[in-house]
Protein backbone atom coordinates (compact mmCIF):
# COMPACT_ATOMS: atom_id res chain seq x y z
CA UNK A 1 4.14 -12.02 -17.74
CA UNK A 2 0.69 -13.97 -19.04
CA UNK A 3 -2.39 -12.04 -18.73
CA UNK A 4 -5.19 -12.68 -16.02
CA UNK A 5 -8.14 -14.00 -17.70
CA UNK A 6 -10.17 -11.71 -15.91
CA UNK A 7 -8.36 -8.45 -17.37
CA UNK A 8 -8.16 -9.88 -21.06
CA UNK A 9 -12.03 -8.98 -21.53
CA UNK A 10 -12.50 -5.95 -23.92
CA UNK A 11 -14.59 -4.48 -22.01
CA UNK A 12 -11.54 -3.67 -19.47
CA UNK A 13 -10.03 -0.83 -20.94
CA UNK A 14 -6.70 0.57 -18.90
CA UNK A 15 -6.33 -1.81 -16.24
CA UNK A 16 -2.86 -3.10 -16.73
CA UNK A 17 -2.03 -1.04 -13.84
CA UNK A 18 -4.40 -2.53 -11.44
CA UNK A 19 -2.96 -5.71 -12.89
CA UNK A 20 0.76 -4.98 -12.05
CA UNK A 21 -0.54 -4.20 -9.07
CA UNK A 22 -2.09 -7.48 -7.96
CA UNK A 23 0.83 -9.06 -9.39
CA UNK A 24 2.65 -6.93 -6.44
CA UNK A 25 0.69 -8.13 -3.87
CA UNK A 26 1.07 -11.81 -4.56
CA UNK A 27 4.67 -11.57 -4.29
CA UNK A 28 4.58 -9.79 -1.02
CA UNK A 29 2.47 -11.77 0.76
CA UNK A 30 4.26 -14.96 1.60
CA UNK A 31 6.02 -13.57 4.80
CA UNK A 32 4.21 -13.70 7.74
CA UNK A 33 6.59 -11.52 9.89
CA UNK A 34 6.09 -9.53 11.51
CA UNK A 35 2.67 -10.12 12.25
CA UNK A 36 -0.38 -7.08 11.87
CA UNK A 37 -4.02 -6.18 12.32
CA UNK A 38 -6.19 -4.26 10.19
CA UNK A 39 -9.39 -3.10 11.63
CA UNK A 40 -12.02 -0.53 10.29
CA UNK A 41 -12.26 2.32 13.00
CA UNK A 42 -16.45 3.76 13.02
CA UNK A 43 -16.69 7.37 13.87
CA UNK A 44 -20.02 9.12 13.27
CA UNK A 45 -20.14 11.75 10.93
CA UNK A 46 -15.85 11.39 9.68
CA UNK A 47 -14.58 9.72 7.06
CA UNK A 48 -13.67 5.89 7.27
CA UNK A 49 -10.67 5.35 8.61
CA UNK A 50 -8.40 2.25 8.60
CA UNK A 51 -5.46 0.91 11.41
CA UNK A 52 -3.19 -1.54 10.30
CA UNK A 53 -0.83 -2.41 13.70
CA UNK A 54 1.90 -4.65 13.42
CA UNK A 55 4.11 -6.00 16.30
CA UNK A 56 7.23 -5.01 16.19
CA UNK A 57 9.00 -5.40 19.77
CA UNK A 58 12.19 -4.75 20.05
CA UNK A 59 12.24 -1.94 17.25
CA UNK A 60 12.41 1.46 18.53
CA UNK A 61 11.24 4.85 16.44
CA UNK A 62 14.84 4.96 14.64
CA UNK A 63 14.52 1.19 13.77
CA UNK A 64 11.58 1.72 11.61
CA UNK A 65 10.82 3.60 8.33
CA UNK A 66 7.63 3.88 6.71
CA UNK A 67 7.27 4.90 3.09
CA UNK A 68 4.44 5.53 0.28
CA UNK A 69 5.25 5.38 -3.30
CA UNK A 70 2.89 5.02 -6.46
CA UNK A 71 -0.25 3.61 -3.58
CA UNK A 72 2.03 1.02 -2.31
CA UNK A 73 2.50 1.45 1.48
CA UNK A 74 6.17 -0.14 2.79
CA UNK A 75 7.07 -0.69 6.35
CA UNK A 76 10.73 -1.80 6.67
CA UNK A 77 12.35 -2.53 10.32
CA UNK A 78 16.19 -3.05 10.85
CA UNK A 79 18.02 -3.33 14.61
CA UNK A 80 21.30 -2.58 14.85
CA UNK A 81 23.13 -5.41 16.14
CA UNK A 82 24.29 -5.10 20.18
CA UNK A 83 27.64 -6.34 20.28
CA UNK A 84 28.27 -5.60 24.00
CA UNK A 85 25.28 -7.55 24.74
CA UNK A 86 25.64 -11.60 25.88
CA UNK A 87 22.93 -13.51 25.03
CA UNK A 88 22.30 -16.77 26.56
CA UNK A 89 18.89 -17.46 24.65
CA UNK A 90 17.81 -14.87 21.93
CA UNK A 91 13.89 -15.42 21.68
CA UNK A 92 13.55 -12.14 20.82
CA UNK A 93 13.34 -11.70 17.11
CA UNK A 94 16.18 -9.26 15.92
CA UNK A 95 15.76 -9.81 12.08
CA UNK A 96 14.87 -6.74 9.00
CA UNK A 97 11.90 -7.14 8.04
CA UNK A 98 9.99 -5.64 4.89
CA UNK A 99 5.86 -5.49 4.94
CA UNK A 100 4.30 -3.85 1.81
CA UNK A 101 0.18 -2.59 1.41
CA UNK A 102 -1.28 -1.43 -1.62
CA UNK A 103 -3.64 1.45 -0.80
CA UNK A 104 -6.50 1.89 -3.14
CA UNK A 105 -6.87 5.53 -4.64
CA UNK A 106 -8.25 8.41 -2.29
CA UNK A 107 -6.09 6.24 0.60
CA UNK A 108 -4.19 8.66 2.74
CA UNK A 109 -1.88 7.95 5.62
CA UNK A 110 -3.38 10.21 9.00
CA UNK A 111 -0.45 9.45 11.14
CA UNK A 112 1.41 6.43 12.57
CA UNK A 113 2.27 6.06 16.34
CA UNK A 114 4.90 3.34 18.21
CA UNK A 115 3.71 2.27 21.87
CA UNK A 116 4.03 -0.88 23.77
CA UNK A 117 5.73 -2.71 20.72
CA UNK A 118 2.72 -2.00 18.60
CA UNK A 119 3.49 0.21 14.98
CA UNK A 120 0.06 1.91 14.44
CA UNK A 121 -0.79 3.54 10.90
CA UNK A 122 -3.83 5.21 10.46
CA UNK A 123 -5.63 5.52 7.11
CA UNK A 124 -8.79 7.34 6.26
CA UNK A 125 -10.53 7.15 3.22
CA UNK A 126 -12.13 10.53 1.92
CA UNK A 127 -15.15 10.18 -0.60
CA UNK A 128 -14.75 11.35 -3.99
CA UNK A 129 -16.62 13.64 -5.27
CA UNK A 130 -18.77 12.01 -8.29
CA UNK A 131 -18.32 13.35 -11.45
CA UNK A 132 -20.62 12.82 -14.43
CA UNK A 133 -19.88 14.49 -17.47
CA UNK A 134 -21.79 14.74 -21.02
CA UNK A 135 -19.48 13.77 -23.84
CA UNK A 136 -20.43 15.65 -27.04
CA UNK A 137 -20.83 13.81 -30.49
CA UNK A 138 -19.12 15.29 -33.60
CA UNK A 139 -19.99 14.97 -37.19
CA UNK A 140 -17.40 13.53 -39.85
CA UNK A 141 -14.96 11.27 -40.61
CA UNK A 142 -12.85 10.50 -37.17
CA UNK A 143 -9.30 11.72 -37.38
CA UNK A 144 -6.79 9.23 -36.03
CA UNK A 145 -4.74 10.76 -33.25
CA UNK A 146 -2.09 13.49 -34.14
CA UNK A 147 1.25 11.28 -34.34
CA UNK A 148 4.20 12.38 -31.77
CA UNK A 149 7.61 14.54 -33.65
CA UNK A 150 10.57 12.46 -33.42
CA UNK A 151 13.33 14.42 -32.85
C-alpha cells in the first residue's frame, strides 16, 4: 500500500492506524444499498448523540445483525428465501447486504431499534476528560530501549 502524502509528514507520529482506517472506508463506500440517514440529535445538558437509520423493508429483527469490532460499526442484512411464495413482480429488494461505519474513539452504541422498515442506531459521544501531564527531563546519555529476549 503507498503512503498518503498527508501522513508521510514527520510531524505525524503513530497514525498508520488512522491511515488503515481511511483506507477502510474508501473501500466500503461504493454501495449505495441500502440507503441511511445520519442526523445529530440536540438534547440540553446530555451528551451528543448520533442516529444513523437505514431502510431496510422487508428485513425483520432475525434478518439483521449488527456488530462493533476495533471502532468499525457493521450492519449486515440477509432474508431467507420464501420458496412457497409466487411472485409475479418482485420490486421488493430481497438481497444481503453489508454497510460498515467507522466510529471515532469515545463512540458508543446506546441502542438500536427496528420500526416501520427503518434500522435505528443510536450513538452518543461522551467527552473525554483532558489530560495534561508534565513530562520530566533526565540528565545523561539516553539509553536506547531495552531489546526484547528471543526465546
Amino acid at each position: 500500500m503507498t503512503r498518503m502524502a498527508g501522513f508521510s509528514s514527520p510531524l505525524l507520529l503513530g497514525f498508520d492506524e488512522l491511515e488503515r482506517m481511511l483506507d477502510r472506508v474508501s473501500k466500503t463506500a461504493g454501495d449505495g444499498y441500502p440507503p441511511y440517514n445520519i442526523e445529530r440529535i440536540k438534547a440540553n445538558g446530555r451528551p451528543e448523540t448520533l442516529r444513523i437509520t437505514l431502510a431496510v423493508a422487508g428485513f425483520g429483527q432475525d434478518d439483521l445483525d449488527i456488530t462493533l469490532e476495533k471502532n468499525q460499526l457493521t450492519i449486515r442484512g440477509k432474508q431467507t428465501e420464501e420458496t412457497e411464495r409466487e411472485f409475479l413482480h418482485r420490486g421488493i429488494a430481497a438481497r444481503q447486504f453489508q454497510r460498515s461505519f467507522v466510529l471515532a474513539e469515545g463512540i458508543e452504541i446506546a441502542g438500536a431499534t427496528l420500526e416501520n422498515g427503518l434500522l435505528s442506531i443510536n450513538l452518543t459521544r461522551n467527552e473525554p476528560e483532558q489530560v495534561i501531564r508534565k513530562i520530566n527531563i533526565s540528565q545523561g546519555k539516553q539509553k536506547p530501549p531495552a531489546k526484547m529476549a528471543m526465546e
